[in-house]
C-alpha atoms as a PDB file:
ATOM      1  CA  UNK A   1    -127.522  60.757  99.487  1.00  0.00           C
ATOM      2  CA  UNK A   2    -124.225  61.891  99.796  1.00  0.00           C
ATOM      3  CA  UNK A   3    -122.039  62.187  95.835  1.00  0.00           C
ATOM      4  CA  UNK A   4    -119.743  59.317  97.368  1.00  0.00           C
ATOM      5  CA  UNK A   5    -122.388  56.781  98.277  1.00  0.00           C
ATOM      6  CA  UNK A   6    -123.916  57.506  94.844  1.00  0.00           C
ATOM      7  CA  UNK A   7    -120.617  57.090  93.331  1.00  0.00           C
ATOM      8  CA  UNK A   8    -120.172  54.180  95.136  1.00  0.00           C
ATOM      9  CA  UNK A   9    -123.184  52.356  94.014  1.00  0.00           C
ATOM     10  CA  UNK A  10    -122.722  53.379  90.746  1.00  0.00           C
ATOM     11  CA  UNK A  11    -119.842  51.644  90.644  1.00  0.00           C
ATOM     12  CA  UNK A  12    -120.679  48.590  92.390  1.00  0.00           C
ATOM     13  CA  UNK A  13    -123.539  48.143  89.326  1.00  0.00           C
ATOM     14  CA  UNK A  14    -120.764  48.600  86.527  1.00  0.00           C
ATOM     15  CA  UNK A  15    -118.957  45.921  88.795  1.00  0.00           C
ATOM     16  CA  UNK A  16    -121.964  43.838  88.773  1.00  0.00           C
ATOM     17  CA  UNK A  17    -122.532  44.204  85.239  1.00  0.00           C
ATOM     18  CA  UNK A  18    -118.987  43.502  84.307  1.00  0.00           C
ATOM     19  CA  UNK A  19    -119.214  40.345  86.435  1.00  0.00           C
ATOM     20  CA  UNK A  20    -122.538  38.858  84.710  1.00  0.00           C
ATOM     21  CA  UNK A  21    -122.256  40.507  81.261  1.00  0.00           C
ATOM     22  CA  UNK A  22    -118.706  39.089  80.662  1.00  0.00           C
ATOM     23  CA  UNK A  23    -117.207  35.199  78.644  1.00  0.00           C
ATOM     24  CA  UNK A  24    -114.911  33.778  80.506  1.00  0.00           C
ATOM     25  CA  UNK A  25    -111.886  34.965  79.655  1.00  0.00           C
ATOM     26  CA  UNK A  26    -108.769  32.518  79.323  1.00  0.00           C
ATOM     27  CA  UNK A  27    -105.925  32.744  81.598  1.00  0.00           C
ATOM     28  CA  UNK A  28    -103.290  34.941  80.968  1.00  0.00           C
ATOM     29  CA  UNK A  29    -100.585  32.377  80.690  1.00  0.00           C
ATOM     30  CA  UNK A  30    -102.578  30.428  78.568  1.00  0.00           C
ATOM     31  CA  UNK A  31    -102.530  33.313  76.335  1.00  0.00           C
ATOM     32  CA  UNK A  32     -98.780  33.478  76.169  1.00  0.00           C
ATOM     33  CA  UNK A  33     -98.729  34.359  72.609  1.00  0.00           C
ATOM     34  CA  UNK A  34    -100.743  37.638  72.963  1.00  0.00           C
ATOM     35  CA  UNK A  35     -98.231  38.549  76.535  1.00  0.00           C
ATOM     36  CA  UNK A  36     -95.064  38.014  74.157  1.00  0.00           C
ATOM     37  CA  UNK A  37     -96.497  39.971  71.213  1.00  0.00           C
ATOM     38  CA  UNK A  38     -95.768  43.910  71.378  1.00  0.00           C
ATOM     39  CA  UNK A  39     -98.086  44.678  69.265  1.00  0.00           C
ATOM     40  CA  UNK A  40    -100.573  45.628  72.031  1.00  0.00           C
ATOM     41  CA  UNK A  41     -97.481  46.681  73.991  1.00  0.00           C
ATOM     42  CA  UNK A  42     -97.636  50.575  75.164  1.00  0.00           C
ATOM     43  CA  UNK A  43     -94.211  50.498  77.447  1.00  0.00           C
ATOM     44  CA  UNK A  44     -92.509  48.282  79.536  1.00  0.00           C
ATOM     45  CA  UNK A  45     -90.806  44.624  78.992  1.00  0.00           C
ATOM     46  CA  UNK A  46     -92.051  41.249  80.410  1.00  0.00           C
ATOM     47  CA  UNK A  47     -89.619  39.333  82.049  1.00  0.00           C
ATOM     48  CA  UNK A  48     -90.155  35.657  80.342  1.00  0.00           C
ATOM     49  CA  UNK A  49     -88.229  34.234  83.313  1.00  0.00           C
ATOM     50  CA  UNK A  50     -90.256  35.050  85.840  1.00  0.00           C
ATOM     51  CA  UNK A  51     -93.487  32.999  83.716  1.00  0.00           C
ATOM     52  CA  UNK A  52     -94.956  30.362  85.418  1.00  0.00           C
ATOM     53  CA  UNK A  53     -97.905  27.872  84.119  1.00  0.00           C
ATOM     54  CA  UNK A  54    -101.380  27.816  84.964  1.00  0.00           C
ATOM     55  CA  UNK A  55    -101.074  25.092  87.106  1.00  0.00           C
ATOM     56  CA  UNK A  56     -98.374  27.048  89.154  1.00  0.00           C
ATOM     57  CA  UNK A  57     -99.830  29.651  89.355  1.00  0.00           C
ATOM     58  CA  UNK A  58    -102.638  28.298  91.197  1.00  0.00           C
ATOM     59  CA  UNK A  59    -100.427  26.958  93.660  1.00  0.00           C
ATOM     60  CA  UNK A  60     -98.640  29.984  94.851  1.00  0.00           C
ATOM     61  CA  UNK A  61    -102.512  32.415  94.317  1.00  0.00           C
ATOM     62  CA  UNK A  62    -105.390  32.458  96.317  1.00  0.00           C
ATOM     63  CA  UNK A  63    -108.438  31.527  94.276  1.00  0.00           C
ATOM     64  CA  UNK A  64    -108.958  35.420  94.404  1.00  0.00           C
ATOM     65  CA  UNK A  65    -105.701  36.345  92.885  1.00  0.00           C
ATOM     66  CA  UNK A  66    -105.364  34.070  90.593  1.00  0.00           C
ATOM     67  CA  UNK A  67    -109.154  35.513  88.922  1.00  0.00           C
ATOM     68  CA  UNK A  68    -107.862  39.168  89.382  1.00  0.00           C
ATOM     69  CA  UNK A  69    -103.577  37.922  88.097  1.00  0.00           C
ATOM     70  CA  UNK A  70    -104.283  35.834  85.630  1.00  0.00           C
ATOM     71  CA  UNK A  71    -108.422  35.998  84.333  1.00  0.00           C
ATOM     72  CA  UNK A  72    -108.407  40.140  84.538  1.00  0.00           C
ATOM     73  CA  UNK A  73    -110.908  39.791  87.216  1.00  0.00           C
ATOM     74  CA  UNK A  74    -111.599  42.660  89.417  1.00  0.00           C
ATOM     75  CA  UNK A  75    -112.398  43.337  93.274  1.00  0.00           C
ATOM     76  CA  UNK A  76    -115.623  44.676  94.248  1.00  0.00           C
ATOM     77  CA  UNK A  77    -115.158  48.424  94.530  1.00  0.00           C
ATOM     78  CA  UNK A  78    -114.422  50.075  98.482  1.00  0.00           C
ATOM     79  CA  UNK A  79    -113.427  45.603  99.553  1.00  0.00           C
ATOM     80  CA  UNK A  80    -109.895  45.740  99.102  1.00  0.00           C
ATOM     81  CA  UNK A  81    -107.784  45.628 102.237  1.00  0.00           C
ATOM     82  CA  UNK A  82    -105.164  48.497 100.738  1.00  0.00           C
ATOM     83  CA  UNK A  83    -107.245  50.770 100.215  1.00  0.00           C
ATOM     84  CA  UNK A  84    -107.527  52.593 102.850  1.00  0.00           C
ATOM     85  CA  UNK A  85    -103.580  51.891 103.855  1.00  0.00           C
ATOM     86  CA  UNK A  86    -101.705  54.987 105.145  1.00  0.00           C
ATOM     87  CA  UNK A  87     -98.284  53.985 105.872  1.00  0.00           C
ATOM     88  CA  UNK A  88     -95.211  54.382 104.777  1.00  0.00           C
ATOM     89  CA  UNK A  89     -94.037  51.472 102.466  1.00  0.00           C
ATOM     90  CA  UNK A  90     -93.604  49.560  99.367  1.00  0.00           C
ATOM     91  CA  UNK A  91     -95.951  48.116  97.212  1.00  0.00           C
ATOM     92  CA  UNK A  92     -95.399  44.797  95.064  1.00  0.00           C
ATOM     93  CA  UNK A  93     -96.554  42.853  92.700  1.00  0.00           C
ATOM     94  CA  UNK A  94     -98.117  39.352  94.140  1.00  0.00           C
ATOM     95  CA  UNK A  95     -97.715  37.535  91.299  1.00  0.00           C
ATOM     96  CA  UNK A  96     -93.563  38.522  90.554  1.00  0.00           C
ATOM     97  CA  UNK A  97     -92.806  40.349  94.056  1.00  0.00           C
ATOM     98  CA  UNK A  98     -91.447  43.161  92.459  1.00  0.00           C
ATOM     99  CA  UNK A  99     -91.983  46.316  93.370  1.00  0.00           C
ATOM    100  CA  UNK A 100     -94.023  48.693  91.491  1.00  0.00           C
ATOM    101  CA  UNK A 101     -95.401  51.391  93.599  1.00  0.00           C
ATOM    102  CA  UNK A 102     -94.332  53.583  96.754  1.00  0.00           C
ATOM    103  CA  UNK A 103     -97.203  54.702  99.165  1.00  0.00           C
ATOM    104  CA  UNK A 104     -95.897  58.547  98.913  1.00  0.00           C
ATOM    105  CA  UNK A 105     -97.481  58.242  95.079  1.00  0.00           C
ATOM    106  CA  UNK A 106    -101.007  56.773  96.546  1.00  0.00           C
ATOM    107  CA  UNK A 107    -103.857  59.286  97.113  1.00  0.00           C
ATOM    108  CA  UNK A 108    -107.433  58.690  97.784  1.00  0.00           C
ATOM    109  CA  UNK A 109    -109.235  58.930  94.446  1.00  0.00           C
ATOM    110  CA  UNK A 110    -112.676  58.142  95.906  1.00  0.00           C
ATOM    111  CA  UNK A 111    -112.926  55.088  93.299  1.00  0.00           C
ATOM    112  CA  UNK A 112    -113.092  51.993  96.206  1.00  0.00           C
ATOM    113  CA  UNK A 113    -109.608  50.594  94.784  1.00  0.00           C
ATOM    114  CA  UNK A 114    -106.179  51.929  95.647  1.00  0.00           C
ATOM    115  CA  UNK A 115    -104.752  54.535  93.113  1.00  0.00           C
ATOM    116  CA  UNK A 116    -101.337  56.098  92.680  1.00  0.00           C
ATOM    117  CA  UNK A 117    -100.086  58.869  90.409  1.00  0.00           C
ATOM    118  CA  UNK A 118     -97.219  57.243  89.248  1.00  0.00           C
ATOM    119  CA  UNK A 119     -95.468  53.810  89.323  1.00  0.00           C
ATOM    120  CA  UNK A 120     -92.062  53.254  91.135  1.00  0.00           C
ATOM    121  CA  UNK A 121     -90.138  53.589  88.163  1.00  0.00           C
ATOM    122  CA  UNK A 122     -90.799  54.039  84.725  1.00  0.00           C
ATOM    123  CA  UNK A 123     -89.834  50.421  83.789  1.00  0.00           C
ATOM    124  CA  UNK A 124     -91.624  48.399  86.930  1.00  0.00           C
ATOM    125  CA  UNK A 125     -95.295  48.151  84.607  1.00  0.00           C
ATOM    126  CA  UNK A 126     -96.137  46.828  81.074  1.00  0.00           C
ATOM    127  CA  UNK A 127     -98.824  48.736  79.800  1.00  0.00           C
ATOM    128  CA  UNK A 128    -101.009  47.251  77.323  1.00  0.00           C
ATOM    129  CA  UNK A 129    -103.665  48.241  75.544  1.00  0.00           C
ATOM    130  CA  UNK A 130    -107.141  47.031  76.464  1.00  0.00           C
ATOM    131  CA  UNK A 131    -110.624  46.953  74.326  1.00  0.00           C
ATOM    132  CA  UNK A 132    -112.830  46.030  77.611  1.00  0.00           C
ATOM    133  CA  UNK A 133    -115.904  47.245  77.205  1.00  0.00           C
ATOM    134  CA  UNK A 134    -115.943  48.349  73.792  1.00  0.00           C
ATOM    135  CA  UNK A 135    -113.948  51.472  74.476  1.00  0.00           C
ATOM    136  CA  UNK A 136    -110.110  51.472  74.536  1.00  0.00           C
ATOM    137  CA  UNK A 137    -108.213  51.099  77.958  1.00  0.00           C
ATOM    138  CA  UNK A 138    -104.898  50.688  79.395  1.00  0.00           C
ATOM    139  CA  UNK A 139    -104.094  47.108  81.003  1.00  0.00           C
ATOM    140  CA  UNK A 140    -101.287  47.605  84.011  1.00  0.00           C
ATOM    141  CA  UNK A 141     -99.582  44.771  84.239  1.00  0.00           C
ATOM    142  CA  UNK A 142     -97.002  43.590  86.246  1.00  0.00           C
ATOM    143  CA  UNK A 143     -93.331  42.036  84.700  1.00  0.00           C
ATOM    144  CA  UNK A 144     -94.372  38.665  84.893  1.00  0.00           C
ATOM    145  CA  UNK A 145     -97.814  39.189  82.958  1.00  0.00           C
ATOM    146  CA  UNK A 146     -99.975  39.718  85.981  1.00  0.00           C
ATOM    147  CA  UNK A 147    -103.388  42.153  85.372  1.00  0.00           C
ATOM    148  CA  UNK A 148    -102.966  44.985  88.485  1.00  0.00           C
ATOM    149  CA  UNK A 149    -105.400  47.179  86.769  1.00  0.00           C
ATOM    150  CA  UNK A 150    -106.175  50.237  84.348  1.00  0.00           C
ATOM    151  CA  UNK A 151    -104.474  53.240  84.366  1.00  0.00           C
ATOM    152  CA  UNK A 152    -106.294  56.647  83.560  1.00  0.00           C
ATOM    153  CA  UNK A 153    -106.123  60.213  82.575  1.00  0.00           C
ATOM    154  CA  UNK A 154    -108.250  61.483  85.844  1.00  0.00           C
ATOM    155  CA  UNK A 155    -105.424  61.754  88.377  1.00  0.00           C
ATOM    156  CA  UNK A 156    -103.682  64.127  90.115  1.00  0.00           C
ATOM    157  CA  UNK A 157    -100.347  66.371  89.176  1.00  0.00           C
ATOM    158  CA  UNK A 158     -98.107  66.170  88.746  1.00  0.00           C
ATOM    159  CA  UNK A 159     -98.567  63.065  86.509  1.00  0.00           C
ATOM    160  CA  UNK A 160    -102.644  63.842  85.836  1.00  0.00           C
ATOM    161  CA  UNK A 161    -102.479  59.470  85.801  1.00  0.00           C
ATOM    162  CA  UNK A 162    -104.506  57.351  88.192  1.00  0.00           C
ATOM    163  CA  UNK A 163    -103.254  53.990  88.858  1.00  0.00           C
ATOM    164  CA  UNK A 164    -106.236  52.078  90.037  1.00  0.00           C
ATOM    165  CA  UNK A 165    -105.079  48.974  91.171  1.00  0.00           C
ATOM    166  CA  UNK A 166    -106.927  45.647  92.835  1.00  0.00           C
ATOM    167  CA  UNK A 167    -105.731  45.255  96.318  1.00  0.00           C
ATOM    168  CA  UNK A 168    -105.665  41.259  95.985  1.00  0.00           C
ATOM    169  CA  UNK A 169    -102.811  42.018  93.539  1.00  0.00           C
ATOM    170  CA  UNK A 170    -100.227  43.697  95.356  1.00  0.00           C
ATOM    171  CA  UNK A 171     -98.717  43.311  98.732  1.00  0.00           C
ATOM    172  CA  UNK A 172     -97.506  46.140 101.391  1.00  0.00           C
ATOM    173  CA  UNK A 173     -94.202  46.084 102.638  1.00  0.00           C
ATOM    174  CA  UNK A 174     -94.310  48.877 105.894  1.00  0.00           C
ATOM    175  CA  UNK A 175     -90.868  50.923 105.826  1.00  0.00           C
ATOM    176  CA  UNK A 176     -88.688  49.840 109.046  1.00  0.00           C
ATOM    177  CA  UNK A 177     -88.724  52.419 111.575  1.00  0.00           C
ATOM    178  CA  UNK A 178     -85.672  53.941 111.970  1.00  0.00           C
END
C-alpha cells in the first residue's frame, strides 16, 4: 500500500474513534459563557452581533453544518467538496460569511481536509485553545463562534501553520474573470 492510502485509513480510524468514543458535546451557542470568556482566548475577537441562537442557527445550517459550526463535529477525512478546489477565490465562513481565507494560501497537505498556511488576515479567526483528546489543541473559529477547525505546527513556510479546515464550514467564492 501506498504511504497515502495508509495515511488515509489511519485517519479515517481516529475519525471513527473520535465519532464513537466522544459525549455529546453542547452547542456552541448554548455555551455562550465559555465563547465570551478570554480566558481560553489565544487571538482574535468575537463579534457578539453577529450571534444567533440555537434555534437559528438550525434554520440557516444544514444538519451537517450545524454538527461541524456549532457541536465541533468533524467531516470524514478526503469527503469534503473543497478539498480538492483549485481556483482562484475567496473562502468564507458559513456560519458569519466573512471571509477568512484566500485560495493562494491553500496547499495540499495530504490530510483529506482543506489546509492553508495562513488566514486572510490576522484578525479574520479566534483561536482558542482546545483539550480534545487529552492533549492541548488550537480551536479555529470563525467571528461569530463557529468551529472551522485546528490549526497546527506541520505546515509549510513561510508560516510553518496548517489550517485544516472542514469543507462543510466554509464556502468558495471563484474570483471574476477579468
Amino acid at each position: 500500500m501506498s504511504r497515502k492510502i495508509l495515511f488515509a485509513v489511519l485517519i479515517f480510524i481516529v475519525v471513527i474513534y473520535l465519532f464513537v468514543s466522544q459525549k455529546p458535546k453542547q452547542s456552541v451557542t448554548s455555551q455562550s459563557s465559555a465563547i465570551t470568556q478570554s480566558e481560553n482566548i489565544i487571538s482574535g475577537k468575537f463579534d457578539k452581533t453577529k450571534f444567533k441562537s440555537d434555534a437559528e442557527w438550525k434554520k440557516i445550517l444544514t444538519p451537517a453544518q450545524y454538527n461541524i459550526l456549532r457541536e465541533q463535529g468533524t467531516e470524514i477525512p478526503f469527503t469534503g467538496a473543497l478539498d480538492h478546489e483549485t481556483r482562484k477565490g475567496t473562502y468564507v465562513s458559513v456560519g458569519c460569511n466573512t471571509p477568512v481565507f484566500r485560495s493562494e494560501q491553500k496547499y495540499d497537505s495530504g490530510t483529506g481536509w482543506p489546509s492553508f498556511w495562513d488566514p486572510i488576515n490576522k484578525d479574520a479567526l479566534v483561536l482558542r485553545e482546545d483539550g480534545g483528546l487529552g492533549e492541548k489543541r488550537i480551536e479555529v473559529l470563525d467571528k461569530c463562534g463557529g468551529h472551522l477547525g485546528h490549526v497546527f505546527d506541520d505546515g509549510p513556510e513561510p508560516t510553518g501553520k496548517r489550517y485544516c479546515m472542514n469543507s462543510e464550514a466554509l464556502k468558495f467564492i471563484p474570483d471574476k474573470k477579468q
